[in-house]
PDB file of N, CA and C in Angstrom:
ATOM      1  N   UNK A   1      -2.889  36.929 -74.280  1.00  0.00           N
ATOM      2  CA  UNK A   1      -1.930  36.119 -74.974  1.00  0.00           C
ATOM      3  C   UNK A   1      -2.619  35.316 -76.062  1.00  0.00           C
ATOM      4  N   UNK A   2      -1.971  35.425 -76.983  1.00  0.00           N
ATOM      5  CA  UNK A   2      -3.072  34.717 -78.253  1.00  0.00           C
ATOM      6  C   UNK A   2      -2.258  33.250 -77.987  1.00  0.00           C
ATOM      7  N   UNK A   3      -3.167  32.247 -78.297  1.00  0.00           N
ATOM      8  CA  UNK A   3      -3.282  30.697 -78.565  1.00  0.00           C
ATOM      9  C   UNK A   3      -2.077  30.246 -79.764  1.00  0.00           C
ATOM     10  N   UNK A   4      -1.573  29.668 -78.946  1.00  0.00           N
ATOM     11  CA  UNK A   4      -0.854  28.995 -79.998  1.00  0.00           C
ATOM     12  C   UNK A   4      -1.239  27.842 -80.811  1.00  0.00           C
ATOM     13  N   UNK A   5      -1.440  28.067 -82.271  1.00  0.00           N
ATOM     14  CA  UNK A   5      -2.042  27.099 -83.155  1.00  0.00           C
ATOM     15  C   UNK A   5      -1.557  25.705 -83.154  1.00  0.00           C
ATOM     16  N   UNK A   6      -2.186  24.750 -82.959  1.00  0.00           N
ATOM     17  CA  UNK A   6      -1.572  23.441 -82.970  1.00  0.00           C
ATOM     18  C   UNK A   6      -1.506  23.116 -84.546  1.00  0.00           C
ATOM     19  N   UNK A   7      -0.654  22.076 -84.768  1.00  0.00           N
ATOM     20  CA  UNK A   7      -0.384  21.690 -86.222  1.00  0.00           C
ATOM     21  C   UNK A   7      -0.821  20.309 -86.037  1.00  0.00           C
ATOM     22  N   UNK A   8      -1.788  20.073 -86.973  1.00  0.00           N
ATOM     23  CA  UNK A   8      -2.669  18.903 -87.487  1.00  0.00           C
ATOM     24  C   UNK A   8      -1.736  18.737 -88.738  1.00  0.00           C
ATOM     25  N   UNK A   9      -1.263  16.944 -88.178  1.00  0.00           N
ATOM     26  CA  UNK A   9      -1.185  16.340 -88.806  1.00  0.00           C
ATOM     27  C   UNK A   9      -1.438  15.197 -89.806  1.00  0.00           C
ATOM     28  N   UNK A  10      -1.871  15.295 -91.211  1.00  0.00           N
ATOM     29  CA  UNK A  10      -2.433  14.142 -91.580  1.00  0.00           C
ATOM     30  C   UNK A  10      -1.860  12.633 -92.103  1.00  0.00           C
ATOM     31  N   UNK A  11      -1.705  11.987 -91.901  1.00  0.00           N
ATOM     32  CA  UNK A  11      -1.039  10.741 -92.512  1.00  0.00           C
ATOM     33  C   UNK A  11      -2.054  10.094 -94.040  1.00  0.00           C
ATOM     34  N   UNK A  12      -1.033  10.256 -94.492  1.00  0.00           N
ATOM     35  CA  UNK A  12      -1.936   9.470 -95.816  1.00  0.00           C
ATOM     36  C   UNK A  12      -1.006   8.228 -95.898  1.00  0.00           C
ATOM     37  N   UNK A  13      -2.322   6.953 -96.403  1.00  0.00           N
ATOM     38  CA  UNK A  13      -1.872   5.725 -96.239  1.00  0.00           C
ATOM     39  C   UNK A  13      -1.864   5.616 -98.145  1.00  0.00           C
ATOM     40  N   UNK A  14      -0.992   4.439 -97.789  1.00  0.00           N
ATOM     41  CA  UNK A  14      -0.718   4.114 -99.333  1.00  0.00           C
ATOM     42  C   UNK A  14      -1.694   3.402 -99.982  1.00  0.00           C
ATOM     43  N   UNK A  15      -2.224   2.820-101.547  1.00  0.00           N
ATOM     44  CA  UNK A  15      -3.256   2.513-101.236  1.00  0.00           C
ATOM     45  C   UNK A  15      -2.651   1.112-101.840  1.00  0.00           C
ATOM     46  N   UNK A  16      -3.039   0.120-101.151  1.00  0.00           N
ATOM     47  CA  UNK A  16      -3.113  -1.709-101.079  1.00  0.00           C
ATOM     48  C   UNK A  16      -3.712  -2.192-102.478  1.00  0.00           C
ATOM     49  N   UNK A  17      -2.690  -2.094-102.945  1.00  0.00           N
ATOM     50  CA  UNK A  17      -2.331  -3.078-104.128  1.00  0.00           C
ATOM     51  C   UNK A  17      -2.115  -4.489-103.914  1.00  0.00           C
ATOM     52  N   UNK A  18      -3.301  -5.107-104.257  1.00  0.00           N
ATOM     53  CA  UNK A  18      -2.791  -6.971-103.860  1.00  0.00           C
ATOM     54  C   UNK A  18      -2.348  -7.170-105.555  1.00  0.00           C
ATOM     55  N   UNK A  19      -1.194  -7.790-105.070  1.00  0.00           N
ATOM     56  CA  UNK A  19      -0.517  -8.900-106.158  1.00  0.00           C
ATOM     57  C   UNK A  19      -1.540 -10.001-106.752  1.00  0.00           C
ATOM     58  N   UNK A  20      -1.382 -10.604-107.647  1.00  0.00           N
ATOM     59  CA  UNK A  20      -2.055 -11.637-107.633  1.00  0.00           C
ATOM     60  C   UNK A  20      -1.374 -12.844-107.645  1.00  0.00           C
ATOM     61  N   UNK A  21      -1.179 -13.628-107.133  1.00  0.00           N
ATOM     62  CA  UNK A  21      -0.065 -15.096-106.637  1.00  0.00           C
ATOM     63  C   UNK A  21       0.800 -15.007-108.448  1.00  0.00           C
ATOM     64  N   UNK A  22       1.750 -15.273-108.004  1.00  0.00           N
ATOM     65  CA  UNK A  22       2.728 -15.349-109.130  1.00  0.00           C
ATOM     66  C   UNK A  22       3.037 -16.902-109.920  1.00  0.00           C
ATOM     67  N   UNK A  23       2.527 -17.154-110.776  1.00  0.00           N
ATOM     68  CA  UNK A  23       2.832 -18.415-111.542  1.00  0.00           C
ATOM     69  C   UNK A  23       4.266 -18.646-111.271  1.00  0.00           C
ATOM     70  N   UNK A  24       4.509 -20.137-110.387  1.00  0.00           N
ATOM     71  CA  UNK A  24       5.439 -20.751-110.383  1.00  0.00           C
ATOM     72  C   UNK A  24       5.904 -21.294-111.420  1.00  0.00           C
ATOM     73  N   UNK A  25       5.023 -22.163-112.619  1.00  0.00           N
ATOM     74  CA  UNK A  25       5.287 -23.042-113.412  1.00  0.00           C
ATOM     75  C   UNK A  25       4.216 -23.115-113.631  1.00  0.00           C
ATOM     76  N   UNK A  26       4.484 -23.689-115.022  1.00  0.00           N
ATOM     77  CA  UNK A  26       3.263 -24.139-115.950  1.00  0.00           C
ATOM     78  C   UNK A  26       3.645 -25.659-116.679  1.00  0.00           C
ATOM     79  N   UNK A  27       2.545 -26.489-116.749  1.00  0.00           N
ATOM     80  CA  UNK A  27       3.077 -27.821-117.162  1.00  0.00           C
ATOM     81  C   UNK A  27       2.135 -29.051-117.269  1.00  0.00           C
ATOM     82  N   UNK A  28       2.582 -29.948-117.339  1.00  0.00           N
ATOM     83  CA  UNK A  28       1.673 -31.423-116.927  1.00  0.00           C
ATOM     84  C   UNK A  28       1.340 -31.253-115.783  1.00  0.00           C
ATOM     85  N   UNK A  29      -0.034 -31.625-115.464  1.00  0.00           N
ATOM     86  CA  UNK A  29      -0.659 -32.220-113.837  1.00  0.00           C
ATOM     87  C   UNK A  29      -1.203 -33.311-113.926  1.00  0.00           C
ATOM     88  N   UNK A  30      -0.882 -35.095-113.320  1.00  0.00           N
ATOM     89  CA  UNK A  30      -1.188 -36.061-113.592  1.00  0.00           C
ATOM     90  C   UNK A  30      -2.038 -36.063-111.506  1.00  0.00           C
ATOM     91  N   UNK A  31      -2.407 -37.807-111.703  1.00  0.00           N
ATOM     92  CA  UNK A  31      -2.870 -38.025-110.187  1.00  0.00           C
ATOM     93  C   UNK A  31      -2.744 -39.229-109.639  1.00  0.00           C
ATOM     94  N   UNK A  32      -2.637 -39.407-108.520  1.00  0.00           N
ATOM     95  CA  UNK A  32      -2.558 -40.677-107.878  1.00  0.00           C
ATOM     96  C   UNK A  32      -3.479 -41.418-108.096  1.00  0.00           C
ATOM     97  N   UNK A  33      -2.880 -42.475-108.729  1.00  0.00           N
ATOM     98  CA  UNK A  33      -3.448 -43.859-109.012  1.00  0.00           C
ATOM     99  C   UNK A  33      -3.863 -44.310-107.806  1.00  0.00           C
ATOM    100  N   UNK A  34      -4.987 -45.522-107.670  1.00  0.00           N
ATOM    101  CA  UNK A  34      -5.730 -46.004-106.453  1.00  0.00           C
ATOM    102  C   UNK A  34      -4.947 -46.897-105.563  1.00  0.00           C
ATOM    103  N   UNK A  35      -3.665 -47.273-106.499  1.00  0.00           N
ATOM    104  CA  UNK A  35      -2.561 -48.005-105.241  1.00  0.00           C
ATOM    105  C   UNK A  35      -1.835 -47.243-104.290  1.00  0.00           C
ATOM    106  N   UNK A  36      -2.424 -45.752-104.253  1.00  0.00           N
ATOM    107  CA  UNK A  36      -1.127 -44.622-103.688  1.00  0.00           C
ATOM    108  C   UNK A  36      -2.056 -44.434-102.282  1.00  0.00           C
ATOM    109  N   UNK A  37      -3.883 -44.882-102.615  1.00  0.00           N
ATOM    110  CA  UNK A  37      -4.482 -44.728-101.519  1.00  0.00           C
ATOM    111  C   UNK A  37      -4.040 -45.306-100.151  1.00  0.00           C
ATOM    112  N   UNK A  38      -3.896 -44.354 -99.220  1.00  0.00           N
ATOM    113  CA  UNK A  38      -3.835 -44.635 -97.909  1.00  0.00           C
ATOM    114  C   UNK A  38      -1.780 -44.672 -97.412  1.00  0.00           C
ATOM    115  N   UNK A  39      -1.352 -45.017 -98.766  1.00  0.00           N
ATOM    116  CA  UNK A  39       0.625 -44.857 -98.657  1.00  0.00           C
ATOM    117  C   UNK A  39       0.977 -43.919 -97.918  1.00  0.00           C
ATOM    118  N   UNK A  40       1.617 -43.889 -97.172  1.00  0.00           N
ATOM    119  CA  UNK A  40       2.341 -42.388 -96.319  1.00  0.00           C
ATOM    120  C   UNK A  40       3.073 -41.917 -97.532  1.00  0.00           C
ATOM    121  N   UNK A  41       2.804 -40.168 -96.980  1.00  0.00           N
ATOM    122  CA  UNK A  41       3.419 -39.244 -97.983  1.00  0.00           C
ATOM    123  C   UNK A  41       4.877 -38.766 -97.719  1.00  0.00           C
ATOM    124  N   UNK A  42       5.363 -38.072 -98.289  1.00  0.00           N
ATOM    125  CA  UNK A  42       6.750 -37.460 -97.244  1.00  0.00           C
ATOM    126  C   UNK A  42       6.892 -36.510 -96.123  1.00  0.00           C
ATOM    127  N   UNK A  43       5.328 -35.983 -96.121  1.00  0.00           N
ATOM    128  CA  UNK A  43       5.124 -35.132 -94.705  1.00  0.00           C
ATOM    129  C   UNK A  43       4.910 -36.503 -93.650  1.00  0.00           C
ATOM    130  N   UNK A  44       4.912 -38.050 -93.890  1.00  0.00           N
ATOM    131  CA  UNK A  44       4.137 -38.499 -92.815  1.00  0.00           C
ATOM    132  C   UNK A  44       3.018 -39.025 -92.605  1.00  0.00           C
ATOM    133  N   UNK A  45       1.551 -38.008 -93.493  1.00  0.00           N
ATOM    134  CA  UNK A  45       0.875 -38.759 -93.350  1.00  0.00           C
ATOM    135  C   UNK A  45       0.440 -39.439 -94.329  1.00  0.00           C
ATOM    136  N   UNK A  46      -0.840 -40.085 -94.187  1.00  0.00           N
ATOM    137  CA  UNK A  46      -1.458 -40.771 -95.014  1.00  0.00           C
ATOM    138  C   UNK A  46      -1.791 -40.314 -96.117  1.00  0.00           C
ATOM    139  N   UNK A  47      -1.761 -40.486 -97.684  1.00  0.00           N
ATOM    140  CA  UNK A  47      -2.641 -40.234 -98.508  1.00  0.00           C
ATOM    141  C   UNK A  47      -3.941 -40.418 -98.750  1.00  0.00           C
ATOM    142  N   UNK A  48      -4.672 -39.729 -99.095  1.00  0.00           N
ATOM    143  CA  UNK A  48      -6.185 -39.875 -99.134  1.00  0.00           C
ATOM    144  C   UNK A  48      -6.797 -39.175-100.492  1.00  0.00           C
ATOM    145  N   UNK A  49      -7.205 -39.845-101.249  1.00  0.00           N
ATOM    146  CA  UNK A  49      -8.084 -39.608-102.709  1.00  0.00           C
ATOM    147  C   UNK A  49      -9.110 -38.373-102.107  1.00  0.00           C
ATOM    148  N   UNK A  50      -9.828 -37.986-100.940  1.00  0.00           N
ATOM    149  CA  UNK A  50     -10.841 -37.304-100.721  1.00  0.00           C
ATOM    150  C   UNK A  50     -10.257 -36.270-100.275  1.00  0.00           C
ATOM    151  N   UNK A  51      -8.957 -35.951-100.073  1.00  0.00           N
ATOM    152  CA  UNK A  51      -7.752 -34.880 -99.389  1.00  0.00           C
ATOM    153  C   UNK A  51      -7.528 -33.736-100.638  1.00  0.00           C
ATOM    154  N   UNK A  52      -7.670 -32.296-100.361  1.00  0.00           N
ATOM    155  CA  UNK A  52      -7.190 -31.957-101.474  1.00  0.00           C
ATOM    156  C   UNK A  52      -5.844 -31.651-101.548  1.00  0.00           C
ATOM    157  N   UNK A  53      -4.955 -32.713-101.767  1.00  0.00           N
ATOM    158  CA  UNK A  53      -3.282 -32.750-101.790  1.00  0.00           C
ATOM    159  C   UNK A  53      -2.618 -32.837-103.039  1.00  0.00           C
ATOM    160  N   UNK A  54      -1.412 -32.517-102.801  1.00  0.00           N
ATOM    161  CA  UNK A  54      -0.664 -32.698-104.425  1.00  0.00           C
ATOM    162  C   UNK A  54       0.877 -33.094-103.736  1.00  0.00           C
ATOM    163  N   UNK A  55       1.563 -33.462-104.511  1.00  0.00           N
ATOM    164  CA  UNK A  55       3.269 -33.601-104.610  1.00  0.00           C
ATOM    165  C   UNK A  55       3.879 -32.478-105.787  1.00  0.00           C
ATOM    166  N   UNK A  56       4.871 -32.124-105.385  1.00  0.00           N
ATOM    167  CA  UNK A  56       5.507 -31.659-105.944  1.00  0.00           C
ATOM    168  C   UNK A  56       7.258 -31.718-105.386  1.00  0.00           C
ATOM    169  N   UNK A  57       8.270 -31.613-106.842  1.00  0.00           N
ATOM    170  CA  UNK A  57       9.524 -31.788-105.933  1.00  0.00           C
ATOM    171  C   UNK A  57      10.073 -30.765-104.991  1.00  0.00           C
ATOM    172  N   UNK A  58       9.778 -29.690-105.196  1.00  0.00           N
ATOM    173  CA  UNK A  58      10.916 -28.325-104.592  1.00  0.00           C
ATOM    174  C   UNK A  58       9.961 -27.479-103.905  1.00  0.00           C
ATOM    175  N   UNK A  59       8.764 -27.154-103.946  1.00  0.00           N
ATOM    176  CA  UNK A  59       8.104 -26.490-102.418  1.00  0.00           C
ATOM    177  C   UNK A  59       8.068 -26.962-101.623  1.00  0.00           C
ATOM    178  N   UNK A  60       8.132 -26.241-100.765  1.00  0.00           N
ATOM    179  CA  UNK A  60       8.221 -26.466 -98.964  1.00  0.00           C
ATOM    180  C   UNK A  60       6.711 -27.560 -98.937  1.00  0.00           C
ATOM    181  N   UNK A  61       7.207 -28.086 -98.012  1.00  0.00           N
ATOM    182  CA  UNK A  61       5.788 -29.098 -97.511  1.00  0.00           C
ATOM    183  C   UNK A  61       4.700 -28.463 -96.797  1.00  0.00           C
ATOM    184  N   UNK A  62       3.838 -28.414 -96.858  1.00  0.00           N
ATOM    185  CA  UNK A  62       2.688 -27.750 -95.773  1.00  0.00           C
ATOM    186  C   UNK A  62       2.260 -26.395 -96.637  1.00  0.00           C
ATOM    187  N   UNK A  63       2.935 -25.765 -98.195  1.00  0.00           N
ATOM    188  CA  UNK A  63       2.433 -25.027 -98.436  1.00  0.00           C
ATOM    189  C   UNK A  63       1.241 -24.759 -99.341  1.00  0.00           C
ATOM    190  N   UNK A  64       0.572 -23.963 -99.437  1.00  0.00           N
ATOM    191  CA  UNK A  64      -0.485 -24.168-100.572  1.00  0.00           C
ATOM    192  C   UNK A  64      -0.196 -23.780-101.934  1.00  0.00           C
ATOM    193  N   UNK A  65      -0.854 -24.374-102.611  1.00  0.00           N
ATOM    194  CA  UNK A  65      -0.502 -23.668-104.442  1.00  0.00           C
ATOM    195  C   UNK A  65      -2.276 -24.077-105.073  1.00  0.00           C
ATOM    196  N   UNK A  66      -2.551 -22.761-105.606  1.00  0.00           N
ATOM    197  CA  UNK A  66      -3.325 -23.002-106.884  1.00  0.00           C
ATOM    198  C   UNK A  66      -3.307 -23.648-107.988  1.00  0.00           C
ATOM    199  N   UNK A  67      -3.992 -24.420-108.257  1.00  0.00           N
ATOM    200  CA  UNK A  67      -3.652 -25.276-109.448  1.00  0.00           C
ATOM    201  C   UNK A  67      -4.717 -24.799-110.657  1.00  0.00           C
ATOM    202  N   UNK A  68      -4.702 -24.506-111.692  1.00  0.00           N
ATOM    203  CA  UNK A  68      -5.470 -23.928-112.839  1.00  0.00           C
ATOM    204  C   UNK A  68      -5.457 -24.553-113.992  1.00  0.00           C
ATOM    205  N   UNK A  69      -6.710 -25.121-114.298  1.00  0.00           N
ATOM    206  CA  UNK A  69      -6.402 -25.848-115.817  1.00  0.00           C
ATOM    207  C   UNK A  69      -6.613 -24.830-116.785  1.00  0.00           C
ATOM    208  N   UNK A  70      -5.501 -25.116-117.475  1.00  0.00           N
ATOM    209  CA  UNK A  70      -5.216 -23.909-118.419  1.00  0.00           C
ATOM    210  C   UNK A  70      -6.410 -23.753-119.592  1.00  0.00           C
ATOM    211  N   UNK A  71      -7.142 -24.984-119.663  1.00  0.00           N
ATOM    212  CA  UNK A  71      -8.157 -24.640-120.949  1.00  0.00           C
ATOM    213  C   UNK A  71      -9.394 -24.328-120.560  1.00  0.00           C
ATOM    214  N   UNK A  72     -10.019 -24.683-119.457  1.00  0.00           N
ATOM    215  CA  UNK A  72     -11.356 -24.328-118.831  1.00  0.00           C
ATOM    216  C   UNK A  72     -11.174 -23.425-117.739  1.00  0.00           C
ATOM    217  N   UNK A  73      -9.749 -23.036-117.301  1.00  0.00           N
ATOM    218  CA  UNK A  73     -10.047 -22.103-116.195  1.00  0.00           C
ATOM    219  C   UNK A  73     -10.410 -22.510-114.629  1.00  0.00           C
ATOM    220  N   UNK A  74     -10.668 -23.456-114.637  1.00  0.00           N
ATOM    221  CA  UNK A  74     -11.247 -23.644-113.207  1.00  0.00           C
ATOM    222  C   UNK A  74      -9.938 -24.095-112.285  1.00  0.00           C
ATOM    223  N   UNK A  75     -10.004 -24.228-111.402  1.00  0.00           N
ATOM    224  CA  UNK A  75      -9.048 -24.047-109.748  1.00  0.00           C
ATOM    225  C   UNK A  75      -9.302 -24.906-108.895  1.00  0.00           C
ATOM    226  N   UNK A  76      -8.361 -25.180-108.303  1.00  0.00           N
ATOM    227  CA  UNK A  76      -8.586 -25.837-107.217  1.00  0.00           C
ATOM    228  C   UNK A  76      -7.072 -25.756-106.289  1.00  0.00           C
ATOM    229  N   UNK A  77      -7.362 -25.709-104.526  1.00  0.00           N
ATOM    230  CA  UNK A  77      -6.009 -25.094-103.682  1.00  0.00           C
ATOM    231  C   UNK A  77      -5.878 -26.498-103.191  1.00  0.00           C
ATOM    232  N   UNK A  78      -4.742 -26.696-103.251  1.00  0.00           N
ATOM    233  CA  UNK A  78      -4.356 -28.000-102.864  1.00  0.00           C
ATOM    234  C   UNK A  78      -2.688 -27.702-101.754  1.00  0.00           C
ATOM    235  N   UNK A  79      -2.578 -28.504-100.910  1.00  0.00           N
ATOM    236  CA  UNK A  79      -1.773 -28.272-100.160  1.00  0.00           C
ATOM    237  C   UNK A  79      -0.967 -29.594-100.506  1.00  0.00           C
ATOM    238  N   UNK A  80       0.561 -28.845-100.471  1.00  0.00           N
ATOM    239  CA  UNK A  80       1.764 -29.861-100.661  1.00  0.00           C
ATOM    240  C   UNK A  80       2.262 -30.575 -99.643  1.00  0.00           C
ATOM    241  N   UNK A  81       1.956 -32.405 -99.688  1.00  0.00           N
ATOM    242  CA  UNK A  81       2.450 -32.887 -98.834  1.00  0.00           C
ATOM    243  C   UNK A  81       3.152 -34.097 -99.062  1.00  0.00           C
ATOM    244  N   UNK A  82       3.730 -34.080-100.620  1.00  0.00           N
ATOM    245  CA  UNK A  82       4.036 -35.136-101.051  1.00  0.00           C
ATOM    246  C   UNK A  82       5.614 -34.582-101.709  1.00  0.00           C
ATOM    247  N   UNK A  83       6.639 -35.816-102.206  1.00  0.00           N
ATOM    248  CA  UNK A  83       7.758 -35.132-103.321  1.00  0.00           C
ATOM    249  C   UNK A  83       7.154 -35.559-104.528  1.00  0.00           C
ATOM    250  N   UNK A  84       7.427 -35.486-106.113  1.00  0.00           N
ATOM    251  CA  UNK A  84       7.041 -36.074-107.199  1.00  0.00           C
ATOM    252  C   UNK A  84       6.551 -34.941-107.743  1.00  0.00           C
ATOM    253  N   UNK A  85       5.950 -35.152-108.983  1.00  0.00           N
ATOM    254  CA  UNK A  85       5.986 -36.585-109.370  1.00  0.00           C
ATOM    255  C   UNK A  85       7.404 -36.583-110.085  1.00  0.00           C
ATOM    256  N   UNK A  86       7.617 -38.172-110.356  1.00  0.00           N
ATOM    257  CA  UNK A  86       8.543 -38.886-110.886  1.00  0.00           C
ATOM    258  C   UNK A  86       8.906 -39.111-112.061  1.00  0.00           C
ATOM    259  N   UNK A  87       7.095 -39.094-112.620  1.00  0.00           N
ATOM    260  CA  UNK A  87       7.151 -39.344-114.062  1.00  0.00           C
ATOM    261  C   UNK A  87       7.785 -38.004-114.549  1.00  0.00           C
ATOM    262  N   UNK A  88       8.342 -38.410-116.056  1.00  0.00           N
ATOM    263  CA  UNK A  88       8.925 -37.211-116.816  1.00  0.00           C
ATOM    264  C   UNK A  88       8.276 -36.331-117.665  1.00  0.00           C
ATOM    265  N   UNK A  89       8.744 -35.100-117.349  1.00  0.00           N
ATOM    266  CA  UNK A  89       7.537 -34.024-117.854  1.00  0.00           C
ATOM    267  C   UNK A  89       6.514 -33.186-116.978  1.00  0.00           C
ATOM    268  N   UNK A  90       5.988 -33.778-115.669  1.00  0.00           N
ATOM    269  CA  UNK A  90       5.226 -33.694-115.155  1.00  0.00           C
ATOM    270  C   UNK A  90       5.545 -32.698-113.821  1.00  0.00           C
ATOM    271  N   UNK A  91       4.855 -31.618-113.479  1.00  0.00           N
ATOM    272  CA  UNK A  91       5.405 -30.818-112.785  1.00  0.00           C
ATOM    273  C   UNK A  91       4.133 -30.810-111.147  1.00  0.00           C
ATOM    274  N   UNK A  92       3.279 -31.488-111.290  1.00  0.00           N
ATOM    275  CA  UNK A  92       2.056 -31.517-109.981  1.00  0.00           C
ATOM    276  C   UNK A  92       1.886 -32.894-110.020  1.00  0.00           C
ATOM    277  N   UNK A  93       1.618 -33.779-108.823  1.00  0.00           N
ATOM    278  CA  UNK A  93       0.884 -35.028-109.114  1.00  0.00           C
ATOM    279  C   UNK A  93      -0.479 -34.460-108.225  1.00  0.00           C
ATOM    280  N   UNK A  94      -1.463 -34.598-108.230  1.00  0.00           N
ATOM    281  CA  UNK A  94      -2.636 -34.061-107.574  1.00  0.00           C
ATOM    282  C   UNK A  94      -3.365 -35.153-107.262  1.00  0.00           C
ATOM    283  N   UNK A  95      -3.844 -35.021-105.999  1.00  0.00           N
ATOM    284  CA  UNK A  95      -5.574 -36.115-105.490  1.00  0.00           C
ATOM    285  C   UNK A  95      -6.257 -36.441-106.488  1.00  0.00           C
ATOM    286  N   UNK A  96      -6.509 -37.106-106.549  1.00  0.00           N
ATOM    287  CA  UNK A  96      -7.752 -37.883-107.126  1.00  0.00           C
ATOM    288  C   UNK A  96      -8.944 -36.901-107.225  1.00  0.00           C
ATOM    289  N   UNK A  97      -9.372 -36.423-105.806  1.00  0.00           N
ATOM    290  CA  UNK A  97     -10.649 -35.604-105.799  1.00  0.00           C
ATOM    291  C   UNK A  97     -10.330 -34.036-106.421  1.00  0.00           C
ATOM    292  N   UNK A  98      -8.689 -33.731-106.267  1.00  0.00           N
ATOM    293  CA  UNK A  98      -7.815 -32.472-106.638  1.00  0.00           C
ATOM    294  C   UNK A  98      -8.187 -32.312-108.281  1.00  0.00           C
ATOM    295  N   UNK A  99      -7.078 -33.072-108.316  1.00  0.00           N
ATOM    296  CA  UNK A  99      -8.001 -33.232-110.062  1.00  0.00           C
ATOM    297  C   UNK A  99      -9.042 -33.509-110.742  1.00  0.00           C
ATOM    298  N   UNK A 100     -10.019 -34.539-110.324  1.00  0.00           N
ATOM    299  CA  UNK A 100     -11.317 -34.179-110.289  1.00  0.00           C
ATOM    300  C   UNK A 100     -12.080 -32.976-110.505  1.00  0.00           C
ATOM    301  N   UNK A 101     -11.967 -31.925-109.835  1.00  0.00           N
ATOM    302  CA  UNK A 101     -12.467 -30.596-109.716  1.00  0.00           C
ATOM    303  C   UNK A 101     -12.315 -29.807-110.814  1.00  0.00           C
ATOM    304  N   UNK A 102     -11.048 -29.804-111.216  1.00  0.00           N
ATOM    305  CA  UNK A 102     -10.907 -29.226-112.326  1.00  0.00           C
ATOM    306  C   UNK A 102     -10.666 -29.682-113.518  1.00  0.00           C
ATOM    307  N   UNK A 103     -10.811 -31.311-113.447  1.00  0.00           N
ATOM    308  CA  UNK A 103     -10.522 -31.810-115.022  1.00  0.00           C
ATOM    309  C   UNK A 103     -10.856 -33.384-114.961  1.00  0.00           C
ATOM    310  N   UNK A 104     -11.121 -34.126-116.341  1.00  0.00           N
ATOM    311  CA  UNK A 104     -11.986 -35.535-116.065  1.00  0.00           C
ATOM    312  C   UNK A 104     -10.712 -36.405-116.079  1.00  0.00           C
ATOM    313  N   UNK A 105     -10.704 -37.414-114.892  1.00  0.00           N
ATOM    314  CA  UNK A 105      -9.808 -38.333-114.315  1.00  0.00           C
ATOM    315  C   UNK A 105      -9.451 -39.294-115.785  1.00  0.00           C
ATOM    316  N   UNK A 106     -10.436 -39.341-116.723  1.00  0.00           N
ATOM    317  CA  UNK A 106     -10.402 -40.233-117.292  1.00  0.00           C
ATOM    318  C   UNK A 106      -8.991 -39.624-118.622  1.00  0.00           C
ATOM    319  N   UNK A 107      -8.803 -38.474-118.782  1.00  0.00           N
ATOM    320  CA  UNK A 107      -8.028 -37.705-119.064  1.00  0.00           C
ATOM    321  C   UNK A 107      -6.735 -38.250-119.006  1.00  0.00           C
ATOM    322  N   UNK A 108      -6.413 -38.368-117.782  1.00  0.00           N
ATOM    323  CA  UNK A 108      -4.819 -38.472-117.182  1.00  0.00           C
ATOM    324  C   UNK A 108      -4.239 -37.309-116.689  1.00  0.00           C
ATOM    325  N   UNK A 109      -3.844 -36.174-117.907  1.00  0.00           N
ATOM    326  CA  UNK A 109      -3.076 -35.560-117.638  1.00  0.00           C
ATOM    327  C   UNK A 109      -3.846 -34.017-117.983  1.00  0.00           C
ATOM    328  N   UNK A 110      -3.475 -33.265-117.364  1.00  0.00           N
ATOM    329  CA  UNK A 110      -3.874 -31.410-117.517  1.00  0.00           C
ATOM    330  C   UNK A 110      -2.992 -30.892-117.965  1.00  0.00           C
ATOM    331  N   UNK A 111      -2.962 -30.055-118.970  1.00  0.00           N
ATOM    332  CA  UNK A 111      -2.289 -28.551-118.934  1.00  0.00           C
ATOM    333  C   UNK A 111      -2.949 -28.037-117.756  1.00  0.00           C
ATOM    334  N   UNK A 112      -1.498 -27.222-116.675  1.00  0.00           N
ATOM    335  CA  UNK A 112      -1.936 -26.348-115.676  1.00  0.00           C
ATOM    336  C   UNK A 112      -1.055 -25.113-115.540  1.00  0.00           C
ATOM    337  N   UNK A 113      -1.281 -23.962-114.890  1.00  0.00           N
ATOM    338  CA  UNK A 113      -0.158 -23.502-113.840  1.00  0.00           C
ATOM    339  C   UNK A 113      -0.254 -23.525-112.562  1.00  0.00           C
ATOM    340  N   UNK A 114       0.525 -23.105-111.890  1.00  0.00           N
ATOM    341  CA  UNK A 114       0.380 -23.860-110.561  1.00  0.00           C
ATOM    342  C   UNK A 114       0.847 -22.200-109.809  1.00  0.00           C
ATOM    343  N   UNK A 115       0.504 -21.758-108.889  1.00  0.00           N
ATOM    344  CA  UNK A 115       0.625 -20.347-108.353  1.00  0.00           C
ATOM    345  C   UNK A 115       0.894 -21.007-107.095  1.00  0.00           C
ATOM    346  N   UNK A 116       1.632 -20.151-106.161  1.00  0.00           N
ATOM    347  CA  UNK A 116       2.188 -20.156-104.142  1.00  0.00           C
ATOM    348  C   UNK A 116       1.032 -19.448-104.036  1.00  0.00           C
ATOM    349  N   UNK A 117       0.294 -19.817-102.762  1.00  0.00           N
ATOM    350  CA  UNK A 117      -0.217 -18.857-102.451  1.00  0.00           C
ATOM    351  C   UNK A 117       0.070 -18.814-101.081  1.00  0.00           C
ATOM    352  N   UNK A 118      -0.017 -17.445-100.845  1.00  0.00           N
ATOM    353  CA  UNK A 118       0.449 -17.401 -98.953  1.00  0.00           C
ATOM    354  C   UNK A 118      -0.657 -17.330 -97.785  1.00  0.00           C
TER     355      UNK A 118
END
């Protein structure tokens, strides 16, 4: 009796294309002034200048976003635990140490975009 041939099957996988986080907005990024040190945020807790945190009005709390200064390029991930900012125009308020990283405090304000990241 001849063998019956088995059929090999191969699966081909697709190949993993990462996205790269999608620009939410682009805009002003200002920072908490030294009277905001230690204020509860709207998650609750404390603010802290050495935290890398930001406010923003309409993302979820607890999520992260990239922040990018648009003229030097550099980054920094800051997690949302604040609402604001208030001032007009302004689309991030960022840490002290947040902004720091990517741009001189003495400044005030950044051109940024700001990316979700998951």
């Amino acid at each position: 009796m001849p063998k019956e041939e088995e059929a090999v099957v191969v699966e081909e996988t697709a190949p993993v294309i990462e996205e790269p986080p999608v620009v939410v907005e682009s805009g002003l990024a200002s920072y908490y002034g030294d009277r905001h040190h230690n204020q509860k945020t709207a998650s609750g807790e404390r603010y802290r200048h050495e935290l890398k945190t930001a406010a923003h009005r309409t993302l979820p709390l607890g999520s992260y976003v990239k922040v990018t200064n648009q003229k030097t390029g550099r980054s920094v991930l800051v997690r949302i635990n604040d609402r604001g900012p208030f001032a007009r125009g302004r689309i991030i308020d960022l840490s002290k140490s947040a902004f720091a990283e990517i741009g001189n405090t003495a400044s005030g304000l950044l051109h940024v975009d700001v990316q979700v990241i998951e």
